[in-house]
PDB file of N, CA and C in Angstrom:
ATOM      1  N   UNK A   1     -57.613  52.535  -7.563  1.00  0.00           N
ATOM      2  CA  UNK A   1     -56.987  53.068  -6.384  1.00  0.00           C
ATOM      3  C   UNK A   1     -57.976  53.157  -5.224  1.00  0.00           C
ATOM      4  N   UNK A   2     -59.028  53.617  -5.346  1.00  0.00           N
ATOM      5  CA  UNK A   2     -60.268  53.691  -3.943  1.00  0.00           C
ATOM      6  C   UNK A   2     -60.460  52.674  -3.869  1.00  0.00           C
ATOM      7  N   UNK A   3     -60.673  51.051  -4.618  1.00  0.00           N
ATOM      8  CA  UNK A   3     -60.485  49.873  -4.248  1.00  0.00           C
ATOM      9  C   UNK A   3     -59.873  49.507  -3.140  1.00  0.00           C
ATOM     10  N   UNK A   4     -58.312  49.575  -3.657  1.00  0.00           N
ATOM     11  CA  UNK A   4     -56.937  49.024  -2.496  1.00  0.00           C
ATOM     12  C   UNK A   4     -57.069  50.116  -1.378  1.00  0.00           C
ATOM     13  N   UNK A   5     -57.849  51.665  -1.237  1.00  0.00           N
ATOM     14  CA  UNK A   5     -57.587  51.963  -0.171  1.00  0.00           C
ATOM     15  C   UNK A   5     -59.075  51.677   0.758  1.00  0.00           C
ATOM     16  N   UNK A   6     -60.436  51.345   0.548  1.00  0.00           N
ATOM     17  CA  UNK A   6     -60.994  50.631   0.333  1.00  0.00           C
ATOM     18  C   UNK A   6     -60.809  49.508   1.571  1.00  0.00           C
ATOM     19  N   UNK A   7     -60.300  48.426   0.399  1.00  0.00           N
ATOM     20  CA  UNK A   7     -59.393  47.505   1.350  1.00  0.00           C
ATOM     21  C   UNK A   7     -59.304  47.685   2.289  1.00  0.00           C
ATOM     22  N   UNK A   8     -57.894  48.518   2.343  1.00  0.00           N
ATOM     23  CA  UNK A   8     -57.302  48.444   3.447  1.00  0.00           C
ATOM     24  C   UNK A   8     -57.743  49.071   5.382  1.00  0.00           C
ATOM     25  N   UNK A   9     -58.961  49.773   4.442  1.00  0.00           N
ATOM     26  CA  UNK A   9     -59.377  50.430   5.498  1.00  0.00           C
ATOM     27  C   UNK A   9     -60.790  49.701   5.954  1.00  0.00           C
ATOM     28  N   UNK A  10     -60.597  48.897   5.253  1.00  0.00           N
ATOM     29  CA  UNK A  10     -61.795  47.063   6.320  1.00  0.00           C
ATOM     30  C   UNK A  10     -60.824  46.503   6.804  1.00  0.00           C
ATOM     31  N   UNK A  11     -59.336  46.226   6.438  1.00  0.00           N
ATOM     32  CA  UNK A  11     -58.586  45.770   7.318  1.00  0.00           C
ATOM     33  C   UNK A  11     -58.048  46.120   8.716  1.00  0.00           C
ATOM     34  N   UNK A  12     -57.998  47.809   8.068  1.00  0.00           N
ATOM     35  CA  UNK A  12     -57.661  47.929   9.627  1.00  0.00           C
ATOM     36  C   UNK A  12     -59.392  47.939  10.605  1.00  0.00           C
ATOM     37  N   UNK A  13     -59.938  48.054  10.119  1.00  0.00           N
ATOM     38  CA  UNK A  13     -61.050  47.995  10.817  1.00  0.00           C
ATOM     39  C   UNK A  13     -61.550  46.175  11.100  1.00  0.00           C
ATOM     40  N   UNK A  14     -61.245  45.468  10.860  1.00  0.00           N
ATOM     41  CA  UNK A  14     -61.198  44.001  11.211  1.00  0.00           C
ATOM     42  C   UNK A  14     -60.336  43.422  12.081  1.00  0.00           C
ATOM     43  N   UNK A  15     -58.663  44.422  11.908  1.00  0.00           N
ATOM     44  CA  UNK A  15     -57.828  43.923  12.548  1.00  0.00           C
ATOM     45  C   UNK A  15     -57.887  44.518  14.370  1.00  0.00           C
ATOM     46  N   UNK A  16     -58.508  46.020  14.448  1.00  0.00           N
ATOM     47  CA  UNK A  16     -59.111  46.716  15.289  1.00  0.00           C
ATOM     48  C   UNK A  16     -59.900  45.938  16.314  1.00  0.00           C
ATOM     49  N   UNK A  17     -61.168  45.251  15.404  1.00  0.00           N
ATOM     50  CA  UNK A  17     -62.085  44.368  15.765  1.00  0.00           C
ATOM     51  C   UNK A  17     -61.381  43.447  16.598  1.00  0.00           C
ATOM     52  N   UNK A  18     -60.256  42.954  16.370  1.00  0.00           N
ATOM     53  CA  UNK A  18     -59.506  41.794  16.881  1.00  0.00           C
ATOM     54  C   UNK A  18     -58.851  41.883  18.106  1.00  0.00           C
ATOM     55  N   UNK A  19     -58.487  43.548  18.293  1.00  0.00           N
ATOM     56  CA  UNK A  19     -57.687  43.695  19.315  1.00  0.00           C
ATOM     57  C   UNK A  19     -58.969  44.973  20.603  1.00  0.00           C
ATOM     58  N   UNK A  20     -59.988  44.591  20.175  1.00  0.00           N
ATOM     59  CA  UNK A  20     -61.116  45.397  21.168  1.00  0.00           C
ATOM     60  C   UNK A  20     -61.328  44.094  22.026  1.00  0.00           C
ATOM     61  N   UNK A  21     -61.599  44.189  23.096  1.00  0.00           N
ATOM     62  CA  UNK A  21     -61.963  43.001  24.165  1.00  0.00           C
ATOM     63  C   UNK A  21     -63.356  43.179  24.682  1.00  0.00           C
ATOM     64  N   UNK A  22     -63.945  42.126  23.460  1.00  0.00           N
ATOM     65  CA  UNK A  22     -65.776  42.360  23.338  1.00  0.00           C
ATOM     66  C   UNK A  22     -64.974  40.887  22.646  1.00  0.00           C
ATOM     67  N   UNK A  23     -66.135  40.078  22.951  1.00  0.00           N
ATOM     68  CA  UNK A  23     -66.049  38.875  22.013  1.00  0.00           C
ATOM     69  C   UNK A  23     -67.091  38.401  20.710  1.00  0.00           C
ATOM     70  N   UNK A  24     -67.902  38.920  20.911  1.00  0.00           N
ATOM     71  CA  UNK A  24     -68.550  39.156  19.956  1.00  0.00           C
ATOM     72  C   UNK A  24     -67.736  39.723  18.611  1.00  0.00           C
ATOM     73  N   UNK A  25     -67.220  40.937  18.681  1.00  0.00           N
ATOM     74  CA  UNK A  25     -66.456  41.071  17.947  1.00  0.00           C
ATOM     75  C   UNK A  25     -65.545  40.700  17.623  1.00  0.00           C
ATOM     76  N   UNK A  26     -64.474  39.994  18.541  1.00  0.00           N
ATOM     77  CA  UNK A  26     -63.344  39.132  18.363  1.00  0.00           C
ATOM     78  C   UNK A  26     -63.802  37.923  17.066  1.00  0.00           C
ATOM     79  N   UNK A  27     -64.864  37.354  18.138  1.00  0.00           N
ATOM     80  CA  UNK A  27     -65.643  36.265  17.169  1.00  0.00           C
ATOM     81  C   UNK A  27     -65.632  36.798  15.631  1.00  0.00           C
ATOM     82  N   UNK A  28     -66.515  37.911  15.195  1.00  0.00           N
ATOM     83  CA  UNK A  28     -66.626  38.712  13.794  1.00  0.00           C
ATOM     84  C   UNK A  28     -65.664  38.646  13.133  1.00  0.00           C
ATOM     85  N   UNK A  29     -64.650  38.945  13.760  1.00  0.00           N
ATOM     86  CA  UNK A  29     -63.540  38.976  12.542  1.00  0.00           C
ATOM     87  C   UNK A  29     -62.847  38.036  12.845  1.00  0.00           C
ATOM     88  N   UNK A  30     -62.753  37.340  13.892  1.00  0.00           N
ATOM     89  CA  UNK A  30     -62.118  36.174  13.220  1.00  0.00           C
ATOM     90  C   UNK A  30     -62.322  35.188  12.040  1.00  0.00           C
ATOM     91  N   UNK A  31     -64.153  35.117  12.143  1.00  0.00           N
ATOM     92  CA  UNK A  31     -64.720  34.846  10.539  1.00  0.00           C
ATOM     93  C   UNK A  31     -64.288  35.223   9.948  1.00  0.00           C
ATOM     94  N   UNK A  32     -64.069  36.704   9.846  1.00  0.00           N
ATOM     95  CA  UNK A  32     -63.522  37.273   8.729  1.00  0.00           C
ATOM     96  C   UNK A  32     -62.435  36.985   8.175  1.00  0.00           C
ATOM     97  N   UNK A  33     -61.243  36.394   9.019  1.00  0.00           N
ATOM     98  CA  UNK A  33     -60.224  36.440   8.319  1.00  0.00           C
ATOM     99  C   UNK A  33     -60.213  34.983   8.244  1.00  0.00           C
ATOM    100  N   UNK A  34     -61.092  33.827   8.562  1.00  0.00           N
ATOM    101  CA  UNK A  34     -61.333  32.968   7.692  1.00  0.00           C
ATOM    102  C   UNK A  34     -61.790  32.385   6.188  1.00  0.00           C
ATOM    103  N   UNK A  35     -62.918  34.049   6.337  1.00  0.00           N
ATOM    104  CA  UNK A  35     -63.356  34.249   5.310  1.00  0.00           C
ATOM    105  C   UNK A  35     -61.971  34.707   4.143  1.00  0.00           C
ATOM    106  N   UNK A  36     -61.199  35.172   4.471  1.00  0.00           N
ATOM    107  CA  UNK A  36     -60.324  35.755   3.711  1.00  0.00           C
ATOM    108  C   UNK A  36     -59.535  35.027   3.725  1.00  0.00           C
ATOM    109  N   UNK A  37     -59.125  33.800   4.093  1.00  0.00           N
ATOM    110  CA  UNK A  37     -58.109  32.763   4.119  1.00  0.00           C
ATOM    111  C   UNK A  37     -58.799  31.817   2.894  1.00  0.00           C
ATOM    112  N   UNK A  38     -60.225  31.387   2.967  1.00  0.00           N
ATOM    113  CA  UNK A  38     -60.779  30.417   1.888  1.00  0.00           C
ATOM    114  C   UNK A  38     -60.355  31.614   0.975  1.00  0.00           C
ATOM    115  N   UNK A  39     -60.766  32.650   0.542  1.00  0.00           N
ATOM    116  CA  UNK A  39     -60.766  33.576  -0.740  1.00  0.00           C
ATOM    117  C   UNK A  39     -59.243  33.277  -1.079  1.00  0.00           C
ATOM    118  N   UNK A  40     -58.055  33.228  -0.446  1.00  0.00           N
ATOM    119  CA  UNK A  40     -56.810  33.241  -0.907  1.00  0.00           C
ATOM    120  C   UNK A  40     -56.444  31.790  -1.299  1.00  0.00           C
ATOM    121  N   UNK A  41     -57.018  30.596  -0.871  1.00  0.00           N
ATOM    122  CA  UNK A  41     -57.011  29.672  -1.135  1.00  0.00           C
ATOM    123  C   UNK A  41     -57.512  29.128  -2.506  1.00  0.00           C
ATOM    124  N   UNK A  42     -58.351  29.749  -2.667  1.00  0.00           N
ATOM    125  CA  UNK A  42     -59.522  29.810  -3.825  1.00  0.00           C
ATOM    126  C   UNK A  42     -58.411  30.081  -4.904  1.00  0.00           C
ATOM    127  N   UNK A  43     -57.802  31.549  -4.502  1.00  0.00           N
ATOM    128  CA  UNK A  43     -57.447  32.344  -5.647  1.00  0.00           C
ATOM    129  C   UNK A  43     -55.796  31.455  -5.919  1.00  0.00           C
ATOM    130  N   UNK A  44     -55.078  30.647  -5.127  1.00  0.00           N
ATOM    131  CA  UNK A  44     -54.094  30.182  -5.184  1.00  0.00           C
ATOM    132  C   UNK A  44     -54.595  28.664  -5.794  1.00  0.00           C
ATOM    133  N   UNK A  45     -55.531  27.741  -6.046  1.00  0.00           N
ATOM    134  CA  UNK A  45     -55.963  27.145  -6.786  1.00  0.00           C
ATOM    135  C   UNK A  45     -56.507  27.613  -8.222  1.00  0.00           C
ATOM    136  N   UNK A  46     -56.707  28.317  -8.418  1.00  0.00           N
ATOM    137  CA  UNK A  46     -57.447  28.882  -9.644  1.00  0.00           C
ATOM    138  C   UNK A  46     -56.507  30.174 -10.517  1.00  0.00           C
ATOM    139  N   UNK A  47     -55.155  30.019  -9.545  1.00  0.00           N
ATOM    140  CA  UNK A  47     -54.199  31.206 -10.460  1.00  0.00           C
ATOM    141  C   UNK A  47     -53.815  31.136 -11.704  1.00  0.00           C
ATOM    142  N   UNK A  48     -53.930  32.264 -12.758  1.00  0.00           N
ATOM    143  CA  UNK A  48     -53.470  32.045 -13.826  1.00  0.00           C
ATOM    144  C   UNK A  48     -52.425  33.027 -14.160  1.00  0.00           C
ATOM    145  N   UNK A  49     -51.710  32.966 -15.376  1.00  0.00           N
ATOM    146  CA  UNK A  49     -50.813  33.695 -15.355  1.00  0.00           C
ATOM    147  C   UNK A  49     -51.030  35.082 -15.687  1.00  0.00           C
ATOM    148  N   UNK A  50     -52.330  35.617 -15.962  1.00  0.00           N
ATOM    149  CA  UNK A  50     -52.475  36.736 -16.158  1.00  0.00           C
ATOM    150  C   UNK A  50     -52.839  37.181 -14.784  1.00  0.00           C
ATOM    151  N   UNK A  51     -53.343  36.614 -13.703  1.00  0.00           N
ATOM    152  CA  UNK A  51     -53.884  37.266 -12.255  1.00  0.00           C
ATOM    153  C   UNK A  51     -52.733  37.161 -11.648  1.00  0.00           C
ATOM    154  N   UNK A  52     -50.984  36.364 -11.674  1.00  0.00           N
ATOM    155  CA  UNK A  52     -50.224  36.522 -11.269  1.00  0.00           C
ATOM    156  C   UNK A  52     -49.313  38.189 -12.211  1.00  0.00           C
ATOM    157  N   UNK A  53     -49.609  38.182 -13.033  1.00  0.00           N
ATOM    158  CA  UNK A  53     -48.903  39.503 -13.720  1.00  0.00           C
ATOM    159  C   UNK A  53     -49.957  40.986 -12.821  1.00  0.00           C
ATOM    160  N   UNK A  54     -50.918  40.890 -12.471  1.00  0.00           N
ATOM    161  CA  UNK A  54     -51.471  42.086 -12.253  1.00  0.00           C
ATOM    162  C   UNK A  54     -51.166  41.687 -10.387  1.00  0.00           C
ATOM    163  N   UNK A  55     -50.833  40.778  -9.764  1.00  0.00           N
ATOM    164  CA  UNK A  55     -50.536  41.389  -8.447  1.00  0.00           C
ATOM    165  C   UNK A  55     -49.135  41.201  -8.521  1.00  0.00           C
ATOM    166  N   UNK A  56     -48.194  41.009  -9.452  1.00  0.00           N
ATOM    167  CA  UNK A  56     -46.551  41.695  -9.412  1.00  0.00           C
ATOM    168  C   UNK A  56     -46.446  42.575  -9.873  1.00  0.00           C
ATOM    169  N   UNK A  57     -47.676  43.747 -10.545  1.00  0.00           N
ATOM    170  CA  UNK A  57     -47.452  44.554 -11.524  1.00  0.00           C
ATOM    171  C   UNK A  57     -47.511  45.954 -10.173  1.00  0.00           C
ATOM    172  N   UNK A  58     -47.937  45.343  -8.888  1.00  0.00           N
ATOM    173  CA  UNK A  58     -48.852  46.303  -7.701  1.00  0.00           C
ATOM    174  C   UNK A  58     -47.087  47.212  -7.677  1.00  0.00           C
ATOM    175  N   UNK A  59     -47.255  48.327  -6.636  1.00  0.00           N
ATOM    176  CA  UNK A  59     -45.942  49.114  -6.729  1.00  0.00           C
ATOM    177  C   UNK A  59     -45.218  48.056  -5.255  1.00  0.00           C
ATOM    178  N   UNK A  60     -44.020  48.611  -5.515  1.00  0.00           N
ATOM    179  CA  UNK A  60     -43.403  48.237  -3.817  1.00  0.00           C
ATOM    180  C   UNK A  60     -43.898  48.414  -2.956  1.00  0.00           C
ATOM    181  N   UNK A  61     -44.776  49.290  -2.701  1.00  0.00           N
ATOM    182  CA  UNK A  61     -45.128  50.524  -1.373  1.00  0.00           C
ATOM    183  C   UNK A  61     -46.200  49.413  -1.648  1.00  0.00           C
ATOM    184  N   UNK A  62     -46.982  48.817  -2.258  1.00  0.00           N
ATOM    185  CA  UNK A  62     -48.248  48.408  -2.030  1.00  0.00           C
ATOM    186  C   UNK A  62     -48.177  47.195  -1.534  1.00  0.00           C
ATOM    187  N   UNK A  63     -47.312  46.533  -2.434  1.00  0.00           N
ATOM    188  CA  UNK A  63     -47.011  45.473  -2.326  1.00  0.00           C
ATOM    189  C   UNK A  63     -46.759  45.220  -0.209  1.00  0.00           C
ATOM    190  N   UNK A  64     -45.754  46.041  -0.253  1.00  0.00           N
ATOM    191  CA  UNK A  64     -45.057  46.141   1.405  1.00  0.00           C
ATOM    192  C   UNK A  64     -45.643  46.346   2.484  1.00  0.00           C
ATOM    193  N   UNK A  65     -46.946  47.520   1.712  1.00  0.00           N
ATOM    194  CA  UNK A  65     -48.025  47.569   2.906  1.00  0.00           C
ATOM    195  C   UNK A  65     -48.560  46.260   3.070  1.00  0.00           C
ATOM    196  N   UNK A  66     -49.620  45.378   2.123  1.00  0.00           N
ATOM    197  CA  UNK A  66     -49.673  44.623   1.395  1.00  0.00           C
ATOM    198  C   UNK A  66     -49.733  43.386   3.115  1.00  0.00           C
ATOM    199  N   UNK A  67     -47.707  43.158   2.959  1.00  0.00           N
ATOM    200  CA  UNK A  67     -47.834  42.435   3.435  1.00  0.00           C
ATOM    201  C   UNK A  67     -47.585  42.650   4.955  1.00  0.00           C
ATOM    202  N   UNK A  68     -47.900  43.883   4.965  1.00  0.00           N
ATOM    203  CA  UNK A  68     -47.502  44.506   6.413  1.00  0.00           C
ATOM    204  C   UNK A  68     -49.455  43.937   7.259  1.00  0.00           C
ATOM    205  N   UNK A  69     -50.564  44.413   6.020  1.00  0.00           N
ATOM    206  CA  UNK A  69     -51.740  44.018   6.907  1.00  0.00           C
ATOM    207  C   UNK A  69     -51.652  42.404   7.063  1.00  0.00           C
ATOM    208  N   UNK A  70     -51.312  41.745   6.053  1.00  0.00           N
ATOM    209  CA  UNK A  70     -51.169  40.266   6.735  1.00  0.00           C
ATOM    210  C   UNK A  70     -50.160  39.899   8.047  1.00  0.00           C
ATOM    211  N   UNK A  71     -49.237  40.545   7.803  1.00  0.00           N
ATOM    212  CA  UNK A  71     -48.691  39.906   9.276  1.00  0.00           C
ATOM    213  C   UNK A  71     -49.247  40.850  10.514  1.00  0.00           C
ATOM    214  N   UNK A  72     -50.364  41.875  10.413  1.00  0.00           N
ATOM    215  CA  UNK A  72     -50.945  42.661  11.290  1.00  0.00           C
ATOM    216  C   UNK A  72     -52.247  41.824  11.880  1.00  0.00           C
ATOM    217  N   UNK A  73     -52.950  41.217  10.783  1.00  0.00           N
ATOM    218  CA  UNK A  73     -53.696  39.838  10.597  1.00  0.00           C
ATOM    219  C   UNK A  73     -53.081  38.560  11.756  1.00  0.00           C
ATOM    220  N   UNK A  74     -52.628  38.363  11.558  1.00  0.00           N
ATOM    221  CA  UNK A  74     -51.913  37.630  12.085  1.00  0.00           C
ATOM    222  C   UNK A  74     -51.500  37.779  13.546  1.00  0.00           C
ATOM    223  N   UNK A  75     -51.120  38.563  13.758  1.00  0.00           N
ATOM    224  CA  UNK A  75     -50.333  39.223  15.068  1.00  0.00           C
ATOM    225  C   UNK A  75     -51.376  39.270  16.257  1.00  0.00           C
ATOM    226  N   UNK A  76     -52.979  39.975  15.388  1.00  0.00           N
ATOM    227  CA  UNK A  76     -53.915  40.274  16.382  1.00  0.00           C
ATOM    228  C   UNK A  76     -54.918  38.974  16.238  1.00  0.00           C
ATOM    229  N   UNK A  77     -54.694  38.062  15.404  1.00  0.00           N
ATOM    230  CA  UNK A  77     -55.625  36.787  15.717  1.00  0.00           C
ATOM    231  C   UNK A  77     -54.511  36.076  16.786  1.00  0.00           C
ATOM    232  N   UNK A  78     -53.611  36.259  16.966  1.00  0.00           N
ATOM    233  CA  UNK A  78     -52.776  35.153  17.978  1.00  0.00           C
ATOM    234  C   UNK A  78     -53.153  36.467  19.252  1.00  0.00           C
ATOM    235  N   UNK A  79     -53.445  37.514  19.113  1.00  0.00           N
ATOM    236  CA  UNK A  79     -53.560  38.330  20.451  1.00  0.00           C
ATOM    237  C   UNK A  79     -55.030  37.708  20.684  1.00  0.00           C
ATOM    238  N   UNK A  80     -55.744  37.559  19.927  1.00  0.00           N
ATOM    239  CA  UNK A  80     -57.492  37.276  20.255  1.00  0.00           C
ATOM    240  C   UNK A  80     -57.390  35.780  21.126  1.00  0.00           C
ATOM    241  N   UNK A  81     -56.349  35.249  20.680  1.00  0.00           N
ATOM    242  CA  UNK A  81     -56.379  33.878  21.356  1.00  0.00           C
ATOM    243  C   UNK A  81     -57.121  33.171  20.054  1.00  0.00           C
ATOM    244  N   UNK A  82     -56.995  33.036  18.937  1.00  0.00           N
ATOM    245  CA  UNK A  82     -57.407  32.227  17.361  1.00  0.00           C
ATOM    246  C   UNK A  82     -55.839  31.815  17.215  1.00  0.00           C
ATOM    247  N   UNK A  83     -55.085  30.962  17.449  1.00  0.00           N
ATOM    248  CA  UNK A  83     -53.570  30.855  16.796  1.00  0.00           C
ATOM    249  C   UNK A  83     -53.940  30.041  15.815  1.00  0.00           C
ATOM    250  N   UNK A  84     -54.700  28.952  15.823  1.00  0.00           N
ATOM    251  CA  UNK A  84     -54.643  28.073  14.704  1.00  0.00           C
ATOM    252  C   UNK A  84     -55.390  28.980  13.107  1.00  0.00           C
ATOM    253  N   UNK A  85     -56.208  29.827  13.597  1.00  0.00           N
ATOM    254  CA  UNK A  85     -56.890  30.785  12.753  1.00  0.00           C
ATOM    255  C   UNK A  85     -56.042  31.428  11.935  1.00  0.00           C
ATOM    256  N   UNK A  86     -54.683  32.114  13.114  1.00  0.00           N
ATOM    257  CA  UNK A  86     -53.339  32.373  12.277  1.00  0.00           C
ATOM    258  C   UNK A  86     -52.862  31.969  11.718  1.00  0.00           C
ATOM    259  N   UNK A  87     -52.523  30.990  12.149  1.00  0.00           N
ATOM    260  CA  UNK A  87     -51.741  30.015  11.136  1.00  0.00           C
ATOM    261  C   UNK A  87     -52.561  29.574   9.814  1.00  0.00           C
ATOM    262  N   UNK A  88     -53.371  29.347   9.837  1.00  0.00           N
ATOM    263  CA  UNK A  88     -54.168  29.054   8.448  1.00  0.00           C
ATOM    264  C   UNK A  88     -54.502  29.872   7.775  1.00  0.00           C
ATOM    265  N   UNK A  89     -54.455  30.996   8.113  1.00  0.00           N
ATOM    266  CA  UNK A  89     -54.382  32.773   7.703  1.00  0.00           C
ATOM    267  C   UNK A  89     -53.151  33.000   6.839  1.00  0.00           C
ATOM    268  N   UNK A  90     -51.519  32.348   8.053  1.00  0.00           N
ATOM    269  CA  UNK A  90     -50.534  32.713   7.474  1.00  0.00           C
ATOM    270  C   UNK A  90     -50.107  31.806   5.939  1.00  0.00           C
ATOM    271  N   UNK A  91     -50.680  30.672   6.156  1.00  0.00           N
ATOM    272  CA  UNK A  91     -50.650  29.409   5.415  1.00  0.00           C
ATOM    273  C   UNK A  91     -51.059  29.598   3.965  1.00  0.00           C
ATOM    274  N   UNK A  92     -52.525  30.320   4.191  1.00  0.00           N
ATOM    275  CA  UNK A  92     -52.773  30.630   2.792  1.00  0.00           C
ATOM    276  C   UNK A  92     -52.240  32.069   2.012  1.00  0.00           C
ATOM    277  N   UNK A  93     -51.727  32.970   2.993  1.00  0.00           N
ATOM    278  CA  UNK A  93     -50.935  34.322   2.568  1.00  0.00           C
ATOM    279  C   UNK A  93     -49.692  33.852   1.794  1.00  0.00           C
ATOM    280  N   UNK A  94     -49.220  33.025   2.428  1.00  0.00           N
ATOM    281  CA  UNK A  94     -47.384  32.239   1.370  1.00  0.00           C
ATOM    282  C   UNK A  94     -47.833  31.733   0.579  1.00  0.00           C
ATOM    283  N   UNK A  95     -48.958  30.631   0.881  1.00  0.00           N
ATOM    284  CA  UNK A  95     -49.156  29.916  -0.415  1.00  0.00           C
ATOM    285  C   UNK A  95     -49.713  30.349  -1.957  1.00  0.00           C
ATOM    286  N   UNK A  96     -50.224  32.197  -1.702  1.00  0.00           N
ATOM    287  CA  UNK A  96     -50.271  32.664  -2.600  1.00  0.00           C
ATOM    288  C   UNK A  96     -49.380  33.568  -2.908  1.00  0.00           C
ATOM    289  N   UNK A  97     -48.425  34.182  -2.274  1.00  0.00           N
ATOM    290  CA  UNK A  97     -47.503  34.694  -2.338  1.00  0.00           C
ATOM    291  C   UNK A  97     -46.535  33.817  -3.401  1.00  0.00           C
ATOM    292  N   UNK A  98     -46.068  32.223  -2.931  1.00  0.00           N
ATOM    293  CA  UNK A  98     -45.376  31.228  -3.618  1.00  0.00           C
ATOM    294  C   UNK A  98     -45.855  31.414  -4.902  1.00  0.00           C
ATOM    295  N   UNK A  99     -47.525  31.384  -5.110  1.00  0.00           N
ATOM    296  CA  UNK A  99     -47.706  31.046  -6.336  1.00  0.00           C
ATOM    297  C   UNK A  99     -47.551  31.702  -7.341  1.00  0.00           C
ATOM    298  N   UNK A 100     -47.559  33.061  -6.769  1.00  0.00           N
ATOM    299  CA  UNK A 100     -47.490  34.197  -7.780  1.00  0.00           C
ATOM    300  C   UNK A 100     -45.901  33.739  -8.680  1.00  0.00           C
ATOM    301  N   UNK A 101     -44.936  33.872  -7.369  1.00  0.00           N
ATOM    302  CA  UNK A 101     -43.600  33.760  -8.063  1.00  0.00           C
ATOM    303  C   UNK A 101     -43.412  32.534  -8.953  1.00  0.00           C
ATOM    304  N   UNK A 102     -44.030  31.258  -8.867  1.00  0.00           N
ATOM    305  CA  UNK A 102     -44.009  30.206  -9.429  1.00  0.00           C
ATOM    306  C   UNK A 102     -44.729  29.937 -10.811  1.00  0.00           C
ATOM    307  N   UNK A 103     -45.915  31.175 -10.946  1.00  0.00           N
ATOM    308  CA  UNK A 103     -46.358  31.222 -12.320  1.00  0.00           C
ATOM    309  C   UNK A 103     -45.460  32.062 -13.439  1.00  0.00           C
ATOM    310  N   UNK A 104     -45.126  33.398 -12.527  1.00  0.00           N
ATOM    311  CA  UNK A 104     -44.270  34.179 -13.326  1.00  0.00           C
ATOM    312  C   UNK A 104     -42.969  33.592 -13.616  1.00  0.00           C
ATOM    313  N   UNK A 105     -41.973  32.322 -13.157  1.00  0.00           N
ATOM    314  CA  UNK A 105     -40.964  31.868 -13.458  1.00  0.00           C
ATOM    315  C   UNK A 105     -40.892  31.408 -14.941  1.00  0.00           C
ATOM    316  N   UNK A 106     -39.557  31.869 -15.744  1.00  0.00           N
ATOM    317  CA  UNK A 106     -39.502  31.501 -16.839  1.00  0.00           C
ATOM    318  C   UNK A 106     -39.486  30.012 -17.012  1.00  0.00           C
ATOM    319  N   UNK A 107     -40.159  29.703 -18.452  1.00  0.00           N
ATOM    320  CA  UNK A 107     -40.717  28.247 -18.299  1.00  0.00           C
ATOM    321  C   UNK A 107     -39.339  27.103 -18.288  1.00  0.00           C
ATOM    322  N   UNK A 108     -38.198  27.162 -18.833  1.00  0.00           N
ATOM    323  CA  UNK A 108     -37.225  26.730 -18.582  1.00  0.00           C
ATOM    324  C   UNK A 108     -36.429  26.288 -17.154  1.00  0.00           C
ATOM    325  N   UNK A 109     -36.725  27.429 -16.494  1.00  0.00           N
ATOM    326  CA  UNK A 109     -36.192  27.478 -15.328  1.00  0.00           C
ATOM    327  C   UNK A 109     -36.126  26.331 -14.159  1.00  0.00           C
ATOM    328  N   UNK A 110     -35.690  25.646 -13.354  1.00  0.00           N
ATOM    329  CA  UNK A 110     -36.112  24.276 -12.356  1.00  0.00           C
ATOM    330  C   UNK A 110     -35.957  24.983 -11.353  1.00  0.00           C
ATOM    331  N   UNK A 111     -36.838  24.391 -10.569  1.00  0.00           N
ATOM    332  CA  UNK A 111     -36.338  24.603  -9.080  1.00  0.00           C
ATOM    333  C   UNK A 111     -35.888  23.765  -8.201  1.00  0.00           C
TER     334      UNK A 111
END
């Protein structure tokens, strides 16, 4: 639990970073959430079905916040003037989002 809150409280402090008008800092976290775009990329190549059971296992509320800092992510890299940053931000947020649901699908199932 001090992990995810943890987290979330570099996020809002990154996403902060994003919406202060200093560029230096703009610059900072926009790394950052590059940095955090390869990590989701990473983790959406390398998913297994046990790392998809422990982030569907997260509660609603977490989950929802969850995806409330990514599209907060998002919102303030297109305010920084980074859109393509966003988008490759948003790109790798679905594409692990997708994957989760696509490992946990029963094996029968087609899509």
């Amino acid at each position: 639990m001090k992990n995810i809150i943890l987290a979330r409280v570099l996020d809002a402090v990154v996403i902060s970073l994003l919406l202060v008008d200093h560029s230096s800092a703009n610059r900072f976290a926009a790394t950052v959430a590059v940095f955090l775009s390869i990590v989701m990329l990473i983790a959406f190549f390398a998913m297994s079905a046990d790392l998809a059971n422990k982030i569907k296992a997260r509660s609603l509320f977490s989950r929802a916040f969850g995806m409330m800092a990514q599209a907060s992510y998002v919102g303030a890299l297109i305010y920084a003037g980074y859109p393509s940053i966003a988008a490759f931000y948003a790109l790798a947020a679905v594409l692990l989002r997708a994957c989760v649901h696509q490992k946990l699908k029963p094996a029968g199932e087609e899509v």
